[in-house]
PDB file of N, CA and C in Angstrom:
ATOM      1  N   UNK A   1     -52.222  82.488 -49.388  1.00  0.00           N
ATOM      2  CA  UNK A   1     -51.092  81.638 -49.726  1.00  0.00           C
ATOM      3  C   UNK A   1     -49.913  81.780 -48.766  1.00  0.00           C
ATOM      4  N   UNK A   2     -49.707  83.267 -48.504  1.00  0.00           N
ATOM      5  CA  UNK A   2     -48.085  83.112 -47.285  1.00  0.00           C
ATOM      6  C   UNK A   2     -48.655  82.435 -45.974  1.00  0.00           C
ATOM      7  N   UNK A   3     -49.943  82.137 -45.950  1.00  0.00           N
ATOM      8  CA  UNK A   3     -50.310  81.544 -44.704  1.00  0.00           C
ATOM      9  C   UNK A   3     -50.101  80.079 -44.641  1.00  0.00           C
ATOM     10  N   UNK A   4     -50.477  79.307 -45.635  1.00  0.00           N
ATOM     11  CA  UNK A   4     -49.786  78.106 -45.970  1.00  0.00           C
ATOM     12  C   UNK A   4     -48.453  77.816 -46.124  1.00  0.00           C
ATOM     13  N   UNK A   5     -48.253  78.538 -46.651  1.00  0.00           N
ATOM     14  CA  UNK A   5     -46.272  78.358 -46.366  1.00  0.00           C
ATOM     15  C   UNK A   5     -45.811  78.744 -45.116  1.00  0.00           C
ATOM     16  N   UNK A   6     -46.136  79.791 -44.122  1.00  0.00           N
ATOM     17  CA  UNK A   6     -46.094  79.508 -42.643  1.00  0.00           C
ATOM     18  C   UNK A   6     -46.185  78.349 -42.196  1.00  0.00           C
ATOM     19  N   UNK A   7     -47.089  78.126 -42.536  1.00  0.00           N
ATOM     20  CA  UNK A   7     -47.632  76.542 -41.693  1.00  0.00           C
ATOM     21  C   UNK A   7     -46.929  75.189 -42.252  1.00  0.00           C
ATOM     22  N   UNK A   8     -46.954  75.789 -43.281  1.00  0.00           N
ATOM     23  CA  UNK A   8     -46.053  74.113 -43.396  1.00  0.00           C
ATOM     24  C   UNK A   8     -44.727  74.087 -43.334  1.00  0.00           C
ATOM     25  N   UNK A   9     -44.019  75.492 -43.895  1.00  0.00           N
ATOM     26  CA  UNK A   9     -42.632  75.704 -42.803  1.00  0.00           C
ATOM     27  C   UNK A   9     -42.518  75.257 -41.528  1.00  0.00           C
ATOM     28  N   UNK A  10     -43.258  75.759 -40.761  1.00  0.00           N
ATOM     29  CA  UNK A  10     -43.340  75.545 -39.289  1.00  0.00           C
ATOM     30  C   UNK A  10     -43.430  74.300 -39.031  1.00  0.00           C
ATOM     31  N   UNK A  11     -44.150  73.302 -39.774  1.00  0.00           N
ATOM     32  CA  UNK A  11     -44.036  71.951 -39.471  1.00  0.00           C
ATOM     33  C   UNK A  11     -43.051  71.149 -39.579  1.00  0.00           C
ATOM     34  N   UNK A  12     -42.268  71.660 -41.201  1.00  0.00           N
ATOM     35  CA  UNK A  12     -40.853  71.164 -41.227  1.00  0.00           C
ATOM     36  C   UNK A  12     -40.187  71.433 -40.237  1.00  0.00           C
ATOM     37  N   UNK A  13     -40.216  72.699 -39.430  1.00  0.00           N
ATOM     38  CA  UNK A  13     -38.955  73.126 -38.600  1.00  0.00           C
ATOM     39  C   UNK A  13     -39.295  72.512 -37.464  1.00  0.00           C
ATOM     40  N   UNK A  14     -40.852  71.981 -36.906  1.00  0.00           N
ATOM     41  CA  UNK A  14     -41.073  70.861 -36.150  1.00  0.00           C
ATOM     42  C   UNK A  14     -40.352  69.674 -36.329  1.00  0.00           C
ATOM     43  N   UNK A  15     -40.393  69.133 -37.327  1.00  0.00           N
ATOM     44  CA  UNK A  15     -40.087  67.741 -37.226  1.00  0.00           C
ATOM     45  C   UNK A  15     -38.387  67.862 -37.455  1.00  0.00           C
ATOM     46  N   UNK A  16     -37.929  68.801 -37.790  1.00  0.00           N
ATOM     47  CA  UNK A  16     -36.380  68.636 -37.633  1.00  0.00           C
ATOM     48  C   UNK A  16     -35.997  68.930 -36.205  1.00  0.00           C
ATOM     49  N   UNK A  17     -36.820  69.701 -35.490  1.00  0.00           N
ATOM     50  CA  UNK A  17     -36.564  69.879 -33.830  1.00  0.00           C
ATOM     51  C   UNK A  17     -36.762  68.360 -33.017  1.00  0.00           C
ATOM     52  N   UNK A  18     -38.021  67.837 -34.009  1.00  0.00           N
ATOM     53  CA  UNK A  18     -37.881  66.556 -33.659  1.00  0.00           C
ATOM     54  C   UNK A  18     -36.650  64.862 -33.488  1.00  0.00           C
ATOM     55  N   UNK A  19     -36.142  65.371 -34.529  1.00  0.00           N
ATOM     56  CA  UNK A  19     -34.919  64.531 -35.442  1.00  0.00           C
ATOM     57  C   UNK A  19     -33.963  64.798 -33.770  1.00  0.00           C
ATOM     58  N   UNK A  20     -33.847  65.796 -32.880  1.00  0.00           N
ATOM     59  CA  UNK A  20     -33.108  66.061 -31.625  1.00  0.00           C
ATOM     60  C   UNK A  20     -33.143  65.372 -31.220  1.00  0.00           C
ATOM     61  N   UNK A  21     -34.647  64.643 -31.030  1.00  0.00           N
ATOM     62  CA  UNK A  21     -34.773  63.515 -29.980  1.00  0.00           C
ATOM     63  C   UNK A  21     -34.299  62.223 -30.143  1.00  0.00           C
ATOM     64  N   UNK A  22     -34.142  61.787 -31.615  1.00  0.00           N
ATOM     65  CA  UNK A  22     -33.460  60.589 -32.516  1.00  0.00           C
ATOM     66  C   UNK A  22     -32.013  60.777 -31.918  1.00  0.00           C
ATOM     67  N   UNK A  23     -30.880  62.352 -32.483  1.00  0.00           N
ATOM     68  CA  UNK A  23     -29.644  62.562 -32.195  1.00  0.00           C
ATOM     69  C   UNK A  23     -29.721  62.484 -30.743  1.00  0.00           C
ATOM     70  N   UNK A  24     -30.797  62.466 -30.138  1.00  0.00           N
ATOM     71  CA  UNK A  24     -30.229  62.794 -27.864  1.00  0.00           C
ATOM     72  C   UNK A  24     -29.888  61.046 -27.971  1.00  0.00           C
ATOM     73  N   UNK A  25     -30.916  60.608 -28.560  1.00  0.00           N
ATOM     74  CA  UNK A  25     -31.025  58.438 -28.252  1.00  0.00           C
ATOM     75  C   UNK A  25     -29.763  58.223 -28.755  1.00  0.00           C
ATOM     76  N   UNK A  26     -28.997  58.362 -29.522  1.00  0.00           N
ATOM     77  CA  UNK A  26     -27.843  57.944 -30.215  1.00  0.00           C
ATOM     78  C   UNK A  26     -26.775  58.132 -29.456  1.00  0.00           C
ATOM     79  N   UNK A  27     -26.710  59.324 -29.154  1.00  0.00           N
ATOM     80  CA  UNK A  27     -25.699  60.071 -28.110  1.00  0.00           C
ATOM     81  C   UNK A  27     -25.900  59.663 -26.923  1.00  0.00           C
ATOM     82  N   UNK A  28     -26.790  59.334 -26.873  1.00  0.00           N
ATOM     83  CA  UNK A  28     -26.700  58.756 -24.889  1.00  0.00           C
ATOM     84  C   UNK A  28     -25.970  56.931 -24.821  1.00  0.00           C
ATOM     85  N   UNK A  29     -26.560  56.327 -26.165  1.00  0.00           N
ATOM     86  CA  UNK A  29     -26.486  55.478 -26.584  1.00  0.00           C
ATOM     87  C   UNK A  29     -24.785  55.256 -26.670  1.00  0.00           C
ATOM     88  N   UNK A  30     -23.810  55.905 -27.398  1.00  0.00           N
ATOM     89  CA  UNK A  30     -22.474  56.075 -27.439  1.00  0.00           C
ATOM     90  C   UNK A  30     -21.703  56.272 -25.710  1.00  0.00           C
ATOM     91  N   UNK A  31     -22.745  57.120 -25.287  1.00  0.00           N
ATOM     92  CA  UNK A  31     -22.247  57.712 -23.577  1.00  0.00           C
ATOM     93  C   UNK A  31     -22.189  56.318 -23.066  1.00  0.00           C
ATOM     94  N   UNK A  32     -23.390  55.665 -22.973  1.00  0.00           N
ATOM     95  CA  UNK A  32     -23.053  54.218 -22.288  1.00  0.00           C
ATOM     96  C   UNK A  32     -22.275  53.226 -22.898  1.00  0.00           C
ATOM     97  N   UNK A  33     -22.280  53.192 -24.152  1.00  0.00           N
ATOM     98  CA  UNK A  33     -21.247  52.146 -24.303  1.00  0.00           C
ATOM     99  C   UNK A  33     -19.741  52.397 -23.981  1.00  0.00           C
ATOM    100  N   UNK A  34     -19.295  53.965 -23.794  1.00  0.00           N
ATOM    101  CA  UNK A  34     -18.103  53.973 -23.706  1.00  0.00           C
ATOM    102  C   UNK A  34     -18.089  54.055 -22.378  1.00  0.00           C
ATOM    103  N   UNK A  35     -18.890  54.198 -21.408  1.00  0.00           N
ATOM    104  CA  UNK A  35     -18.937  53.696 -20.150  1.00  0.00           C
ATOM    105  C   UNK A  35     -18.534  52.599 -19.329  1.00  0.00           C
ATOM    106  N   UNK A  36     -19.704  51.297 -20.283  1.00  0.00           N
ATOM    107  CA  UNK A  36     -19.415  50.046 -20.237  1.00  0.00           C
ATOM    108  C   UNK A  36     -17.665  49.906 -20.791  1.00  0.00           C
ATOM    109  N   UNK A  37     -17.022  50.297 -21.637  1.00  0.00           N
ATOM    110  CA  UNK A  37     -15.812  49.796 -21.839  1.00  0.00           C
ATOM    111  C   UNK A  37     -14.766  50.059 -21.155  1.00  0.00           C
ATOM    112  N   UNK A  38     -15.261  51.510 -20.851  1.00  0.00           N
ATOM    113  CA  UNK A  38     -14.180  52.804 -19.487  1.00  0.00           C
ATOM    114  C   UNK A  38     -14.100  51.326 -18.195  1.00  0.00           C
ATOM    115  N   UNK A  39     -15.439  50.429 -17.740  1.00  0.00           N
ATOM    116  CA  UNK A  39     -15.610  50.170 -16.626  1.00  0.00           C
ATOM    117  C   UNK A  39     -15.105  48.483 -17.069  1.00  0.00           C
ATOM    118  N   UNK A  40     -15.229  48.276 -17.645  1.00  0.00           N
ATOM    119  CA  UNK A  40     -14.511  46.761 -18.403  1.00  0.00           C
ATOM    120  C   UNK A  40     -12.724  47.419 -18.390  1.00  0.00           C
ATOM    121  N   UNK A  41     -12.229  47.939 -18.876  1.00  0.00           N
ATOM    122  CA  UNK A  41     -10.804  48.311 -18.243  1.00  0.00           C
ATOM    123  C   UNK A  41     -10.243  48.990 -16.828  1.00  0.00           C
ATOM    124  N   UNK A  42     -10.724  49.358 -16.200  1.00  0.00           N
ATOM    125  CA  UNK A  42     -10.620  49.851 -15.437  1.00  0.00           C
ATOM    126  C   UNK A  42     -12.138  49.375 -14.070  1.00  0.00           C
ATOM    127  N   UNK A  43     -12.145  48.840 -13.297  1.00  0.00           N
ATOM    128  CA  UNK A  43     -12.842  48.659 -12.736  1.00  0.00           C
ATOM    129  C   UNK A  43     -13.278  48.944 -11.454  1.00  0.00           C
ATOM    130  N   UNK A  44     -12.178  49.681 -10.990  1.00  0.00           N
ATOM    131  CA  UNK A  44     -12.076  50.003  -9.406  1.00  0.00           C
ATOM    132  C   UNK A  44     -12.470  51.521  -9.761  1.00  0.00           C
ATOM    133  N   UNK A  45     -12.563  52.164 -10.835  1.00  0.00           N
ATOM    134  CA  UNK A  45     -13.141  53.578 -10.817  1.00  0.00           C
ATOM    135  C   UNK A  45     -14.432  53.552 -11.772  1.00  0.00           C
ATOM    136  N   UNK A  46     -15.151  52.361 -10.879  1.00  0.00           N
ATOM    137  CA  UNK A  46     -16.690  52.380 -11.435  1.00  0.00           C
ATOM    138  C   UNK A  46     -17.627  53.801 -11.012  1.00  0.00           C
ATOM    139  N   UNK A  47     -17.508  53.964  -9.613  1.00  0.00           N
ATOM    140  CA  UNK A  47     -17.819  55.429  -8.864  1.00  0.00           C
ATOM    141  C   UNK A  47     -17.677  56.625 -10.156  1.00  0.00           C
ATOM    142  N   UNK A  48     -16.549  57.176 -10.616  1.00  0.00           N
ATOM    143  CA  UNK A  48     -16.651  58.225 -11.049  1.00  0.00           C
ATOM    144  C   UNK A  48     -17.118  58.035 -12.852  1.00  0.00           C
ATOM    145  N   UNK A  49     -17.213  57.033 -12.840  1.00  0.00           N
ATOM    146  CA  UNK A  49     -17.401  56.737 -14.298  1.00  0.00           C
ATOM    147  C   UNK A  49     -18.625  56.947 -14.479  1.00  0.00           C
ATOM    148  N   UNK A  50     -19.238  56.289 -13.549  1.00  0.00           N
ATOM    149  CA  UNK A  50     -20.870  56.387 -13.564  1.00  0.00           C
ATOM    150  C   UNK A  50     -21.298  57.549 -13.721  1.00  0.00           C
ATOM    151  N   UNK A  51     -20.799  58.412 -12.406  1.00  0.00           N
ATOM    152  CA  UNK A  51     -21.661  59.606 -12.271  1.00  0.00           C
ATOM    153  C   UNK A  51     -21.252  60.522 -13.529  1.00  0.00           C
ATOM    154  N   UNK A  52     -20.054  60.202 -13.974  1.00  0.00           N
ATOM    155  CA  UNK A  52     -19.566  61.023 -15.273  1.00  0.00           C
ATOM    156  C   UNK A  52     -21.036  60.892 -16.375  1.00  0.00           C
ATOM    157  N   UNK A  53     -21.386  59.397 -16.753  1.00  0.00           N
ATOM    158  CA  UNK A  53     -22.443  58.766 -17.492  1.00  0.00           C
ATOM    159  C   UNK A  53     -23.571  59.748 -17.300  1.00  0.00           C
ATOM    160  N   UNK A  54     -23.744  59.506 -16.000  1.00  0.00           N
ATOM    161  CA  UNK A  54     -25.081  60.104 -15.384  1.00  0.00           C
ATOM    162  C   UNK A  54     -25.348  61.390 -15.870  1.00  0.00           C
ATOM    163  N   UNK A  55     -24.080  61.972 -15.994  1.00  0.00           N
ATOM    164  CA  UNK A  55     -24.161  64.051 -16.031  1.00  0.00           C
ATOM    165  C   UNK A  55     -24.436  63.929 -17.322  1.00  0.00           C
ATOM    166  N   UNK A  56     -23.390  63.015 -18.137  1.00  0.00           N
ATOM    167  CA  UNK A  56     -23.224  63.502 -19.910  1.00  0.00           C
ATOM    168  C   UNK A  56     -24.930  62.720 -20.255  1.00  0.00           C
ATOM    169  N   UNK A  57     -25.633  61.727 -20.134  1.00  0.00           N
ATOM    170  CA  UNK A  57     -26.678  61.653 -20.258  1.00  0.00           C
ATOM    171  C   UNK A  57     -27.969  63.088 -20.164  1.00  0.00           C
ATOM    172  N   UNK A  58     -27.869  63.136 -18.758  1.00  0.00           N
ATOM    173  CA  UNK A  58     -28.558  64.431 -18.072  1.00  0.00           C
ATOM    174  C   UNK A  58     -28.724  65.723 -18.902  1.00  0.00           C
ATOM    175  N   UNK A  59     -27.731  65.903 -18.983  1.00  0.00           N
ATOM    176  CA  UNK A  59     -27.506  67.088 -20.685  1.00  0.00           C
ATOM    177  C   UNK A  59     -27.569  66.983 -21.893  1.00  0.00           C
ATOM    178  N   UNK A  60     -27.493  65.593 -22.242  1.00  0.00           N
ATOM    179  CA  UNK A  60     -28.463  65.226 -23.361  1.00  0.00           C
ATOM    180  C   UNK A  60     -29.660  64.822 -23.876  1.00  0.00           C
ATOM    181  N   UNK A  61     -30.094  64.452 -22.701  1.00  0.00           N
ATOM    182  CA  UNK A  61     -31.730  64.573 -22.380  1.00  0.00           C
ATOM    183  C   UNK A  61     -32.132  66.155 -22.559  1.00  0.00           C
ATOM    184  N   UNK A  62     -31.639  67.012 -21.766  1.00  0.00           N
ATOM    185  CA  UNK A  62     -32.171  68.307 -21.748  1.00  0.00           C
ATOM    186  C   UNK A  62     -32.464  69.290 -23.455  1.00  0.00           C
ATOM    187  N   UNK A  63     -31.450  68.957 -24.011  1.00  0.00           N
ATOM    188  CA  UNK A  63     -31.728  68.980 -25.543  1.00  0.00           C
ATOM    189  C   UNK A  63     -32.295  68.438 -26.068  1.00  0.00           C
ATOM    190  N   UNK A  64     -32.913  67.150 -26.114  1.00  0.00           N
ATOM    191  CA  UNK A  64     -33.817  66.610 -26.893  1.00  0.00           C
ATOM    192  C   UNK A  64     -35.550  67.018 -25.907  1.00  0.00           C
ATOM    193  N   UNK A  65     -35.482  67.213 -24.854  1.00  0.00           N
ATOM    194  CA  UNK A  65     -36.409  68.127 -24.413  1.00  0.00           C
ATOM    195  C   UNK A  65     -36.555  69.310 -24.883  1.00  0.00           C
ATOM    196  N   UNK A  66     -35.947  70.066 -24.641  1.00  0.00           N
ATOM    197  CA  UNK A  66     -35.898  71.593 -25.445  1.00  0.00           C
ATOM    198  C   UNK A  66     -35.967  71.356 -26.861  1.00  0.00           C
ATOM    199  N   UNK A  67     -35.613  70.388 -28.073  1.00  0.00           N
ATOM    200  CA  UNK A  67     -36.000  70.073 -29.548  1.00  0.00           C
ATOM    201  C   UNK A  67     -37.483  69.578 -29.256  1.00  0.00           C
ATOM    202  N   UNK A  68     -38.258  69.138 -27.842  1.00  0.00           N
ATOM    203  CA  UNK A  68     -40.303  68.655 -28.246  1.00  0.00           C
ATOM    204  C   UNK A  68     -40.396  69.826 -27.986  1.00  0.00           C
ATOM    205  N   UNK A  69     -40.063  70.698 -26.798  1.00  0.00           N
ATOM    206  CA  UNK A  69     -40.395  71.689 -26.615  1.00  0.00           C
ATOM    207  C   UNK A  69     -40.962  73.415 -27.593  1.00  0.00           C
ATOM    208  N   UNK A  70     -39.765  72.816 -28.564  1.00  0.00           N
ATOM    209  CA  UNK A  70     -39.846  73.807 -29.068  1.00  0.00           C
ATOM    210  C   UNK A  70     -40.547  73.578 -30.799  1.00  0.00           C
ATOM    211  N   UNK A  71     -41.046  71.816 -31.132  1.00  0.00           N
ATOM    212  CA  UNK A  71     -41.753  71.279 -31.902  1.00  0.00           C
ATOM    213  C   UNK A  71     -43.141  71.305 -31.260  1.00  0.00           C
ATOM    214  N   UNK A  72     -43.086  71.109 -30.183  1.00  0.00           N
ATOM    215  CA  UNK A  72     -44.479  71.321 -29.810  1.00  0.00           C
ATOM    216  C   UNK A  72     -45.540  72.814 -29.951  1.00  0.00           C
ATOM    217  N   UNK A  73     -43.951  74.266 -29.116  1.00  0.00           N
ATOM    218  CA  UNK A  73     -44.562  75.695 -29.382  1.00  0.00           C
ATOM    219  C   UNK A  73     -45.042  75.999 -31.316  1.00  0.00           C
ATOM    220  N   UNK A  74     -44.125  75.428 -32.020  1.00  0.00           N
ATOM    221  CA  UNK A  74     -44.552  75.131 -33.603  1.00  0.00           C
ATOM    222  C   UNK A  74     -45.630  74.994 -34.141  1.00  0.00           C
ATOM    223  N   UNK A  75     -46.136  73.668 -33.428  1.00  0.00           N
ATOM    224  CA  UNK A  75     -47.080  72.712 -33.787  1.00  0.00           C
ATOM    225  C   UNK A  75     -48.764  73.771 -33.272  1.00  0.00           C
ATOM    226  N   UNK A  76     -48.493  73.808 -32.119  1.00  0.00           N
ATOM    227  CA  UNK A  76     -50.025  74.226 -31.809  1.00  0.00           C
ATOM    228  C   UNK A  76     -49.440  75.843 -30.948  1.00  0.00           C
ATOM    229  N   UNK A  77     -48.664  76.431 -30.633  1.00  0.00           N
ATOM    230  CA  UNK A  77     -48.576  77.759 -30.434  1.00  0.00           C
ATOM    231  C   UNK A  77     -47.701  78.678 -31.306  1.00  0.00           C
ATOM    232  N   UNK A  78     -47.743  78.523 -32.765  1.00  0.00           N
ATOM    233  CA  UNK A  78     -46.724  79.190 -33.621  1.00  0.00           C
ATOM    234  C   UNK A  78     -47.065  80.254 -33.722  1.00  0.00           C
ATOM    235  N   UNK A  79     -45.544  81.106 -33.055  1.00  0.00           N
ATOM    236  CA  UNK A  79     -46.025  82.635 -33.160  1.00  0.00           C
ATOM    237  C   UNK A  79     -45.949  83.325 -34.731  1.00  0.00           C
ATOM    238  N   UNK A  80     -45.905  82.285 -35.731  1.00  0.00           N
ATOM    239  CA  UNK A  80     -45.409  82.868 -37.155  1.00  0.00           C
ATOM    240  C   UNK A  80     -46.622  83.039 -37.210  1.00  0.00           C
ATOM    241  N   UNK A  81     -47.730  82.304 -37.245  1.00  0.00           N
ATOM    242  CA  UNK A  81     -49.126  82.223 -37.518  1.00  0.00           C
ATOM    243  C   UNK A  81     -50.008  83.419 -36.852  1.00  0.00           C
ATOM    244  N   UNK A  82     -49.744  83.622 -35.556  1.00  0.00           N
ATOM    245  CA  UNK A  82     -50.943  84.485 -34.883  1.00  0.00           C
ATOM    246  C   UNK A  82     -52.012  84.428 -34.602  1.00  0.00           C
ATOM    247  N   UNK A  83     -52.691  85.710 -34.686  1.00  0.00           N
ATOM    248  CA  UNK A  83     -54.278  85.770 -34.714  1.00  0.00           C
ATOM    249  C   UNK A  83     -54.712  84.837 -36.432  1.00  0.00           C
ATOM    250  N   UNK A  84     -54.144  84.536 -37.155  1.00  0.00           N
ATOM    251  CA  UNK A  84     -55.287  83.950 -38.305  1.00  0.00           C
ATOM    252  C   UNK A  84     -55.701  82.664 -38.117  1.00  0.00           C
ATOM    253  N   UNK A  85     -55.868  81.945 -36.899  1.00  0.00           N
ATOM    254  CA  UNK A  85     -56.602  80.967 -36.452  1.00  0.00           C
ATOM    255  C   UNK A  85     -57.745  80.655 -37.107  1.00  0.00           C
ATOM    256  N   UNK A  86     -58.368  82.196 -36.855  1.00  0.00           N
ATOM    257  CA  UNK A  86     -59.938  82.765 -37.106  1.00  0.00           C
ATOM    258  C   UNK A  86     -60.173  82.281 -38.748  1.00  0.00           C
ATOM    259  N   UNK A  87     -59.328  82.915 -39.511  1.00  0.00           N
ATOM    260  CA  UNK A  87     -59.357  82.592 -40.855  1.00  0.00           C
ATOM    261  C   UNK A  87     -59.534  81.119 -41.288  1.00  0.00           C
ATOM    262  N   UNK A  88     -58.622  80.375 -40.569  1.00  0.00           N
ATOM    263  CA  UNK A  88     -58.540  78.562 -40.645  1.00  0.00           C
ATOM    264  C   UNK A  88     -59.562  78.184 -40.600  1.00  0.00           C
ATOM    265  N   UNK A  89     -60.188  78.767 -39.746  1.00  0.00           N
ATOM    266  CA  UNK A  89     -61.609  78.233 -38.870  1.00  0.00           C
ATOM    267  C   UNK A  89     -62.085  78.237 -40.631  1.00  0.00           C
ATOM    268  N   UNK A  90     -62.803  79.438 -41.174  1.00  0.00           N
ATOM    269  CA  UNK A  90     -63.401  79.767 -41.638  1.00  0.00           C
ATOM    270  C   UNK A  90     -63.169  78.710 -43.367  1.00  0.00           C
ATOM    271  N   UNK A  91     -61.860  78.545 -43.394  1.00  0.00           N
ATOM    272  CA  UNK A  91     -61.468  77.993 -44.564  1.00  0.00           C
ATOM    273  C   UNK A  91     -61.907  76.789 -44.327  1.00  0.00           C
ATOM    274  N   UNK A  92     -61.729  76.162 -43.185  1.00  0.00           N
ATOM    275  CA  UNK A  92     -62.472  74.325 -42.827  1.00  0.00           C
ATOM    276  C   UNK A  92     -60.986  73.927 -42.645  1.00  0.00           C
ATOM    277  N   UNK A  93     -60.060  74.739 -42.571  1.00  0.00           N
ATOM    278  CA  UNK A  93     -58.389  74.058 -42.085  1.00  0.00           C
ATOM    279  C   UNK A  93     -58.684  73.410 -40.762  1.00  0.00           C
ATOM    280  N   UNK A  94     -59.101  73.719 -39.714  1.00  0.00           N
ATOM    281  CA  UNK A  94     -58.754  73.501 -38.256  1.00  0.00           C
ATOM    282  C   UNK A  94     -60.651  73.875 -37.762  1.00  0.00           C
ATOM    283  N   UNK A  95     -60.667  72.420 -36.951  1.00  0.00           N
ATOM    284  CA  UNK A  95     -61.935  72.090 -36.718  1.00  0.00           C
ATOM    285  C   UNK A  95     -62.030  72.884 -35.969  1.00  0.00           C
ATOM    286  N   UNK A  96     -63.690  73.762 -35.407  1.00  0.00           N
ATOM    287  CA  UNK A  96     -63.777  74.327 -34.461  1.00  0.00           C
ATOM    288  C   UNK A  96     -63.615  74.388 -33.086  1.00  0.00           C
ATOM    289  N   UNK A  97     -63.774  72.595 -32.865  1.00  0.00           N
ATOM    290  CA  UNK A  97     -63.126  72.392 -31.592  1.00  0.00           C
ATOM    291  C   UNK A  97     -61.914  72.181 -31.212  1.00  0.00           C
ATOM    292  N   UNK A  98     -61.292  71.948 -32.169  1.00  0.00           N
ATOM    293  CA  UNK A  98     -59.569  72.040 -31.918  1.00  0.00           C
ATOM    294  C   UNK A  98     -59.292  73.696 -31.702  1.00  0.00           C
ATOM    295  N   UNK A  99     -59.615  74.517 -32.751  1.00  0.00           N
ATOM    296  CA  UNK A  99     -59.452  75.902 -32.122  1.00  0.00           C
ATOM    297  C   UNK A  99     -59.726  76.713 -31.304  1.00  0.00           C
ATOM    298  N   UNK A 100     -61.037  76.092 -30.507  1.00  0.00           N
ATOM    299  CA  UNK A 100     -61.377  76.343 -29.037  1.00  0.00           C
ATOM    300  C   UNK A 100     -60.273  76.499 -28.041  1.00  0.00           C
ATOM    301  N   UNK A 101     -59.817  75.400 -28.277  1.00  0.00           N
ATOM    302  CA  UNK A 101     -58.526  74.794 -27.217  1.00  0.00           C
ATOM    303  C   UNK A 101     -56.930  75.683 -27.441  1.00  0.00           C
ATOM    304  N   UNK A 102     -57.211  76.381 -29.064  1.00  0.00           N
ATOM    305  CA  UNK A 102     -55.818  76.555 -29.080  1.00  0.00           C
ATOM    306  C   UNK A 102     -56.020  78.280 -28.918  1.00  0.00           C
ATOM    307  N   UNK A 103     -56.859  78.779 -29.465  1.00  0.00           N
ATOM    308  CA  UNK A 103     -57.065  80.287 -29.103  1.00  0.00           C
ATOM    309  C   UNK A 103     -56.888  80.651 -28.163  1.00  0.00           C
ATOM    310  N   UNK A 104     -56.938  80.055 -26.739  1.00  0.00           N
ATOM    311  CA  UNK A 104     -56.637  81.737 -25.849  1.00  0.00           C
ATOM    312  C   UNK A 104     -54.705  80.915 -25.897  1.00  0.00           C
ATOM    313  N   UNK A 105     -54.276  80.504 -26.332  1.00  0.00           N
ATOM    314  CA  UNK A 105     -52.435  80.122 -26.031  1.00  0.00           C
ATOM    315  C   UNK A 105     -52.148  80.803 -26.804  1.00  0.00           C
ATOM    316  N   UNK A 106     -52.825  81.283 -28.344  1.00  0.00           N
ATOM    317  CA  UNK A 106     -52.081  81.955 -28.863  1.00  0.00           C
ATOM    318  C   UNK A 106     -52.027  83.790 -28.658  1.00  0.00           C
ATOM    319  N   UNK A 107     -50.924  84.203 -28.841  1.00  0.00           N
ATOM    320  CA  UNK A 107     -50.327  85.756 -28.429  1.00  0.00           C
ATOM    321  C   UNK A 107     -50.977  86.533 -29.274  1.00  0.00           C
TER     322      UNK A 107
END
């Protein structure tokens, strides 16, 4: 039983790492529009506006990378889980050929 609640913890805490990638789209989403308006008033400092865009984008990408990144280590390398792969196998949780693939990643 604490092995099932690992696992499906871990999935929740996947898909909320996921929800990052929703908050990065929104936020980049706000970055450009206040871009577009910075450059609608002001127009002769299109140059620094942009590259301003460019950076605050750039770093919000990198977080919603690091939120798959770290839904992905969850998903198929969760160090909560471990060695009881073996056990899954045995229960009929996780097909044998999917655990082929995931056994030697895990620690």
């Amino acid at each position: 039983m604490p092995l099932a609640i690992a696992i499906s913890v871990s999935h929740i805490a996947a898909a909320i790492a996921l929800l990052n990638g929703f908050m990065t789209t929104m936020g980049q989403g706000k970055v450009a529009a206040a871009a577009v308006e910075a450059v609608a008033r002001q127009p002769e400092a299109v140059g620094p506006i942009r590259m301003m865009m460019f950076v605050g984008c750039g770093f919000a990408e990198t977080a919603g990378v690091y939120g798959f990144v770290i839904s992905f280590i969850l998903i198929f390398m969760n160090p909560l889980i471990g060695r009881h792969y073996e056990a899954l196998i045995e229960a009929g949780l996780i097909v044998s050929e999917v655990a082929s693939t995931i056994l030697p990643f895990v620690g």
